[in-house]
C-alpha atoms as a PDB file:
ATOM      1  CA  UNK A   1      68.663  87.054 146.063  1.00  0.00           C
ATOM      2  CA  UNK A   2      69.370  90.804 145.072  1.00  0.00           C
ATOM      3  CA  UNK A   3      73.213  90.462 145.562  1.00  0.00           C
ATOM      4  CA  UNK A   4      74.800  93.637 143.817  1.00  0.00           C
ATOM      5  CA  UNK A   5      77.209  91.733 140.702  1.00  0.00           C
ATOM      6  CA  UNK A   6      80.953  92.712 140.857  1.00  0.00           C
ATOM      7  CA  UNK A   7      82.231  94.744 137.794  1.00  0.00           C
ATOM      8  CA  UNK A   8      85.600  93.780 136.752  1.00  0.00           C
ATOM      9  CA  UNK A   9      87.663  95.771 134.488  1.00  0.00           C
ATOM     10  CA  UNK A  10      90.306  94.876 132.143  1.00  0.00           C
ATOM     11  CA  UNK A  11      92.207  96.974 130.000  1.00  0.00           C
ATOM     12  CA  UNK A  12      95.382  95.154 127.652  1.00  0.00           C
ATOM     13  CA  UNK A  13      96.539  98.844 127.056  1.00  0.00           C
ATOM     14  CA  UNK A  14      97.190  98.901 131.247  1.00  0.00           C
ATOM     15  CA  UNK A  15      96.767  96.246 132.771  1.00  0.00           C
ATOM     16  CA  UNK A  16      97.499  95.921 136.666  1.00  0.00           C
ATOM     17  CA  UNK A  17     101.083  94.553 138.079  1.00  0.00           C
ATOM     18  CA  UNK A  18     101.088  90.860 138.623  1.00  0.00           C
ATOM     19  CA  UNK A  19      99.759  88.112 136.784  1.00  0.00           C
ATOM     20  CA  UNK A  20      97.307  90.395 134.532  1.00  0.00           C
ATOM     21  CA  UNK A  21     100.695  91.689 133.040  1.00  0.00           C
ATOM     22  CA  UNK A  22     102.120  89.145 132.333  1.00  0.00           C
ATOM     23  CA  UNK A  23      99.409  87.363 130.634  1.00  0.00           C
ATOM     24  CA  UNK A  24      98.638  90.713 128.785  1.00  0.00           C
ATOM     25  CA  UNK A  25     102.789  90.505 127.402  1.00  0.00           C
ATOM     26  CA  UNK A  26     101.846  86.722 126.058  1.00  0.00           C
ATOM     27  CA  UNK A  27      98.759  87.497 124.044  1.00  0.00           C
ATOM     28  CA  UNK A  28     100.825  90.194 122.557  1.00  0.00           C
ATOM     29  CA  UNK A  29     103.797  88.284 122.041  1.00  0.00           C
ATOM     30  CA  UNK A  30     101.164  85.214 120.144  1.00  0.00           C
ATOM     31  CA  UNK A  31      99.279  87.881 118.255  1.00  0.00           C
ATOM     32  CA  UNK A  32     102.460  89.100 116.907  1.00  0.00           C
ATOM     33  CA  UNK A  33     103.804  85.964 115.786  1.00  0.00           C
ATOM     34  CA  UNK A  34     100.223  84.884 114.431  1.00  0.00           C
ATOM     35  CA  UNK A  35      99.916  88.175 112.707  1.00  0.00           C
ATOM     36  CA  UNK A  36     103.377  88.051 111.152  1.00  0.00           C
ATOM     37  CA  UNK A  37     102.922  84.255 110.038  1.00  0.00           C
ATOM     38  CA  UNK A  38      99.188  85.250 108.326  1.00  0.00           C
ATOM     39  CA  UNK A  39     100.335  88.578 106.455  1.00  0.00           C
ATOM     40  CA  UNK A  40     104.176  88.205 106.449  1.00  0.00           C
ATOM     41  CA  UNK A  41     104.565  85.364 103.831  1.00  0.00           C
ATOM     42  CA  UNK A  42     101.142  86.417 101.398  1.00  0.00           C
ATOM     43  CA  UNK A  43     102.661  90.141 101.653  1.00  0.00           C
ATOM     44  CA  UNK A  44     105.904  88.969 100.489  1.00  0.00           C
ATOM     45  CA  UNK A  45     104.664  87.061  97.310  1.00  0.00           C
ATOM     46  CA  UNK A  46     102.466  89.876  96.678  1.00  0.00           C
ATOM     47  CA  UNK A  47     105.336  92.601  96.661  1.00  0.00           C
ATOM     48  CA  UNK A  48     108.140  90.221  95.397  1.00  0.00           C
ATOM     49  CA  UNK A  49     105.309  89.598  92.312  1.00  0.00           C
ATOM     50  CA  UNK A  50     106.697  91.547  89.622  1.00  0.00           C
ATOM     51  CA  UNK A  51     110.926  90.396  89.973  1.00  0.00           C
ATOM     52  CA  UNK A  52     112.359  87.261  89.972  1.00  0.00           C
ATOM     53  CA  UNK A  53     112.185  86.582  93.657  1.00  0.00           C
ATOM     54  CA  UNK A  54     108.249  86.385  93.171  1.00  0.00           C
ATOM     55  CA  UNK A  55     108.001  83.692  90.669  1.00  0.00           C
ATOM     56  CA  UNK A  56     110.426  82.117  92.195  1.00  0.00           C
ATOM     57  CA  UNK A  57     108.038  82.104  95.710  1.00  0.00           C
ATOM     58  CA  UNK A  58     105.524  80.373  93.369  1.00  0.00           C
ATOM     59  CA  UNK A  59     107.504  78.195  91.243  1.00  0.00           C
ATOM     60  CA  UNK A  60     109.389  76.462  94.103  1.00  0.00           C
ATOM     61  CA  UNK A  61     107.392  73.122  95.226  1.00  0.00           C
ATOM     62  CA  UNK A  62     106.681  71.301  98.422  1.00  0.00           C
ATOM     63  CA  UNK A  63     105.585  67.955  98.941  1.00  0.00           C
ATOM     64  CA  UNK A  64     104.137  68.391  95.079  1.00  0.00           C
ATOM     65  CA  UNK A  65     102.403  71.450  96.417  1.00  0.00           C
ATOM     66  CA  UNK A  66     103.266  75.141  95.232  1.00  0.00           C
ATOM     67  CA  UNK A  67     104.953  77.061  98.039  1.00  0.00           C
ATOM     68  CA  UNK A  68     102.426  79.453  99.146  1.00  0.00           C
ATOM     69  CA  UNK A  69      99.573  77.014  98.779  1.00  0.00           C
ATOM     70  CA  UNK A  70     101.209  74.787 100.556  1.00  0.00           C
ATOM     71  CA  UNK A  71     101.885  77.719 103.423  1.00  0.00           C
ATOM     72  CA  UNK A  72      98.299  79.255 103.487  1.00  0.00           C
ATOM     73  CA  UNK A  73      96.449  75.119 103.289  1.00  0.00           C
ATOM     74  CA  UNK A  74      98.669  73.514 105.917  1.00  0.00           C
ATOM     75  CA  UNK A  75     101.321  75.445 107.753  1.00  0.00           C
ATOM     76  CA  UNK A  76      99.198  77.951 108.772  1.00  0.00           C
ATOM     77  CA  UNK A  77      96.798  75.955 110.724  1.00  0.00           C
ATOM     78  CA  UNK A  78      99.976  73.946 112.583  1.00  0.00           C
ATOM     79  CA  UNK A  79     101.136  77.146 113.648  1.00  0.00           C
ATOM     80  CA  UNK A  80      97.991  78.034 115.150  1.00  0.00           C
ATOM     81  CA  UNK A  81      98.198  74.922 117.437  1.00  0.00           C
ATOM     82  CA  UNK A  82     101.703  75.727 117.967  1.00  0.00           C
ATOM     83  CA  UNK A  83     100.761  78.772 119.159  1.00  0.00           C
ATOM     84  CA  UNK A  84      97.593  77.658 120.990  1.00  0.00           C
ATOM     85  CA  UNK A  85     100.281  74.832 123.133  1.00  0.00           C
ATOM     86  CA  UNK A  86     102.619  77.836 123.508  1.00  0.00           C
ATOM     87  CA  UNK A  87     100.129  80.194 125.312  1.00  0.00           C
ATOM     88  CA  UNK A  88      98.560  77.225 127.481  1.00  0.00           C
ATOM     89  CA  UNK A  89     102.066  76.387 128.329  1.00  0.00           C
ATOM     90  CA  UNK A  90     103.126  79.753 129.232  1.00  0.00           C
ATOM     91  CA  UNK A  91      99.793  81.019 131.068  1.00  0.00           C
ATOM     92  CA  UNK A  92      99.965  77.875 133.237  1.00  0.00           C
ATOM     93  CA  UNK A  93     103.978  78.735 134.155  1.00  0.00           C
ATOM     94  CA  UNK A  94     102.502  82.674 134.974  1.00  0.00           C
ATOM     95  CA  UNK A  95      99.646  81.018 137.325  1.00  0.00           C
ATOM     96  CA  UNK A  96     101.675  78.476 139.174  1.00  0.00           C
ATOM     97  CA  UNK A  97     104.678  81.577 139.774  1.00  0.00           C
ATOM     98  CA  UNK A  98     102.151  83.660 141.078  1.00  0.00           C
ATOM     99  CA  UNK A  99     100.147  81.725 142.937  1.00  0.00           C
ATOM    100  CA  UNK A 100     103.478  80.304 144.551  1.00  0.00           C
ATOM    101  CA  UNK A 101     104.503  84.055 145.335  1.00  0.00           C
ATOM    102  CA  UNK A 102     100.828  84.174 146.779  1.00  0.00           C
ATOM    103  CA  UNK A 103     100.812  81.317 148.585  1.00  0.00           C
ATOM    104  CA  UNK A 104     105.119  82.664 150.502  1.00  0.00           C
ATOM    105  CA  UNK A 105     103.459  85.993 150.868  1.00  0.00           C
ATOM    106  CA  UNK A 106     100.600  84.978 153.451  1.00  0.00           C
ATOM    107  CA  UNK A 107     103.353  82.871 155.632  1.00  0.00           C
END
């Protein structure tokens, strides 16, 4: 009953060769793309707020909705899904590759 627990370690600054990298380079690659999707667009009204191009960002309209409301309420959480598909997608490609080069390295 007293069976010493295995520590595992994981680091995203180094991971270890293999799969762990791999899966380490898509979180990155879906933070980024989250991150630049969140603060990107809402930085860019806020700088672009005192010349034309800024009202402009809020005056334009879609489907009735202003532009950046319509960005922050809806496309924000479809790109989150997006994303969400994208990494399952990807992280199941990594797993089946590497557990194929596994599975020709014990034969």
């Amino acid at each position: 009953m007293s069976q010493p627990e295995k520590s595992y370690q994981v680091n995203l600054l180094r991971p270890k060769k293999g799969h762990m990298r791999d899966e380490v380079l898509i979180i990155l690659a879906i933070l980024f793309g989250w991150g630049v999707c969140t603060f990107g667009f809402q930085l860019l009204v806020y700088l672009c707020q005192g010349s034309g191009a800024g009202s402009l960002l809020t005056r334009l309209t879609l489907f009735n909705l202003p532009l950046h409301f319509w960005f922050t309420g809806q496309f924000l959480p479809l790109w989150f899904i997006v994303l969400c598909v994208l990494f399952n997608l990807y992280v199941d490609r990594i797993t089946e590759y590497h557990s194929r080069r596994r599975d020709k390295s014990y034969e």
